[in-house]
Protein backbone atom coordinates (compact mmCIF):
# COMPACT_ATOMS: atom_id res chain seq x y z
CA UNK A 1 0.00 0.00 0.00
CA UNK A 2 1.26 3.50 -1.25
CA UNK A 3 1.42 6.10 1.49
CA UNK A 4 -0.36 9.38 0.97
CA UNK A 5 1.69 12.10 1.11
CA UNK A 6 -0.49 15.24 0.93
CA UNK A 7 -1.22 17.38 3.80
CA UNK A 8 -4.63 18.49 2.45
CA UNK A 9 -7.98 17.52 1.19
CA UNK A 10 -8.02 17.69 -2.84
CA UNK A 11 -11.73 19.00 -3.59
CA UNK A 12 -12.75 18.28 -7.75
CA UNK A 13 -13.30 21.03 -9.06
CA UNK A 14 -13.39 22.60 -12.98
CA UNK A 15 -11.80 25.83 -14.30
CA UNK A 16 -9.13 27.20 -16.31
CA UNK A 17 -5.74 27.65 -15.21
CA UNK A 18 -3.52 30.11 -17.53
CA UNK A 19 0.20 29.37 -16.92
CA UNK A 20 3.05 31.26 -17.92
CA UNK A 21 5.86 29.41 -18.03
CA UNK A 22 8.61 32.07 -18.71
CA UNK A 23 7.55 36.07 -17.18
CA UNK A 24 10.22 36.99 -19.20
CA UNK A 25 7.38 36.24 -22.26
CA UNK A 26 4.41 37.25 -22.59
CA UNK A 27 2.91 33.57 -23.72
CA UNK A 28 0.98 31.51 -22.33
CA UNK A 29 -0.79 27.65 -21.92
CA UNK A 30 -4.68 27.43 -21.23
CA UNK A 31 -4.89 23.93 -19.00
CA UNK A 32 -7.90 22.72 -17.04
CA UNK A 33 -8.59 22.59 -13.64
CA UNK A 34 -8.62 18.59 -12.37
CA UNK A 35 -8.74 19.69 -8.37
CA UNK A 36 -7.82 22.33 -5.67
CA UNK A 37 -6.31 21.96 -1.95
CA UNK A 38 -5.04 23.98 0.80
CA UNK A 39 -1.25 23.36 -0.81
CA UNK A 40 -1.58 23.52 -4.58
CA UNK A 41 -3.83 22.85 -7.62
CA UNK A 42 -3.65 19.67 -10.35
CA UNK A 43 -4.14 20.45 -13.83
CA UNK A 44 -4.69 19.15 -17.46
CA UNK A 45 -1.79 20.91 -19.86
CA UNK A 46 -1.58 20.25 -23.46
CA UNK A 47 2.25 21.44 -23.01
CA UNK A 48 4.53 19.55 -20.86
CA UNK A 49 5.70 21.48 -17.99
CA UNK A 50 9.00 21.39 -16.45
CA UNK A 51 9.72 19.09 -13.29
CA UNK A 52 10.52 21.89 -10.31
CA UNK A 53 10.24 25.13 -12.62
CA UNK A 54 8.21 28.19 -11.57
CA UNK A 55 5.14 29.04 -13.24
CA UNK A 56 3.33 32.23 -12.74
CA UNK A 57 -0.51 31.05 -12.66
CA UNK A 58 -4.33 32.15 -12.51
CA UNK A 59 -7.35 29.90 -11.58
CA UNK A 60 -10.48 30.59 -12.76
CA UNK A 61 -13.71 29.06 -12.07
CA UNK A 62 -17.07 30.10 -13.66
CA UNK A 63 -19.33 28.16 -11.07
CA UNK A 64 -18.01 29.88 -7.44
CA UNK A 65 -16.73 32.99 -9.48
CA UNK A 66 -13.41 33.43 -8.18
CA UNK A 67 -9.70 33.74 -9.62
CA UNK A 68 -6.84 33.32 -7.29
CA UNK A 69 -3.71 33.76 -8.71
CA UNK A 70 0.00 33.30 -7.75
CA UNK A 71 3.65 31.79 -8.24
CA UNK A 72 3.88 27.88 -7.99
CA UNK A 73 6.62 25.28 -8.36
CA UNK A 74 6.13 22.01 -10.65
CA UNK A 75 6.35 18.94 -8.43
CA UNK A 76 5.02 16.46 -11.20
CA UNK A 77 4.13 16.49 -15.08
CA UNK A 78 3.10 13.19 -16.53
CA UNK A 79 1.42 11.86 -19.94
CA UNK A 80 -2.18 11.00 -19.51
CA UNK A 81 -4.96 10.47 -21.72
CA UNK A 82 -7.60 12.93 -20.95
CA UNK A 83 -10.78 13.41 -22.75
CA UNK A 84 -9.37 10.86 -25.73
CA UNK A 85 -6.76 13.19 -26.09
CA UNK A 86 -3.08 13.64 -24.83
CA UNK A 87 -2.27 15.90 -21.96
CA UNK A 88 -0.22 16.05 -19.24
CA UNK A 89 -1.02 15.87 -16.02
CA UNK A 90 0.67 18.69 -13.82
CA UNK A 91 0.79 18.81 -10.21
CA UNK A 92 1.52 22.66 -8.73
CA UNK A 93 2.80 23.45 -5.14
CA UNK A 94 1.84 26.89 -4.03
CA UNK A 95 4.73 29.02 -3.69
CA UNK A 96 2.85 32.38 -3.39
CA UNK A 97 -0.56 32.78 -2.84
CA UNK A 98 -3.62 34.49 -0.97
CA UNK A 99 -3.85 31.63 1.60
CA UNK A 100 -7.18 33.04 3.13
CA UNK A 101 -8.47 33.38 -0.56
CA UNK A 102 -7.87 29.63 -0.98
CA UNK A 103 -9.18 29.12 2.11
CA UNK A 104 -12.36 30.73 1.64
CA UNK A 105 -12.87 28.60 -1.99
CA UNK A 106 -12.28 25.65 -0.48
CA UNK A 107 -14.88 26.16 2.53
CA UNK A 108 -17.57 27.08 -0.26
CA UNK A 109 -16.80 24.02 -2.32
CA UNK A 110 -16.69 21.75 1.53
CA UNK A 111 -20.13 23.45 2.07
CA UNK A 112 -21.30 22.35 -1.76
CA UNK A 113 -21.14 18.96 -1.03
């Protein structure tokens, strides 16, 4: 049996998350929202994300109506099928954050279901 090793609760949820990989650039990678915790998000990219790089990122969610926005460290990126198509799946570690924003979407969502 595989240990967990998260700290927090992952709650589903579904958004778009636009990541810029580089701030030095201007581009960026529309991804989809797979779920949301106290300590990061996961994500669906069609671009394969660097293993411990910084990303600059924005969540947003239609159904509670929030964006939260920050800096966050890749801590996984693997190939998945997602939909019938390939993505990756990326896993992002808060780096810098409005906790008590988080905190407050995450106590909404709780309260959901």
């Amino acid at each position: 049996m595989v240990k967990e090793r998260r700290l927090f609760v992952r709650f589903a949820m579904s958004g778009i998350v636009v990541v810029q990989i580089d701030p030095s650039k201007k581009d960026t990678i529309d991804c989809e929202l797979s779920d949301l915790s106290y300590d990061g998000i996961a994500l669906f990219s069609p671009q394969e994300l660097k293993a411990d790089s910084q990303i600059k990122f924005i969540v947003i969610n239609g159904q509670l109506n929030v964006n939260i926005g920050g800096l966050g460290k890749v801590v996984y990126c693997k190939p998945v099928l997602y939909n019938d198509k390939s993505y990756f799946r990326v896993g992002i570690q808060f780096m810098e954050v409005d906790r008590a924003q988080v905190r407050t979407i995450l106590t909404r969502v709780r309260d959901i279901l």
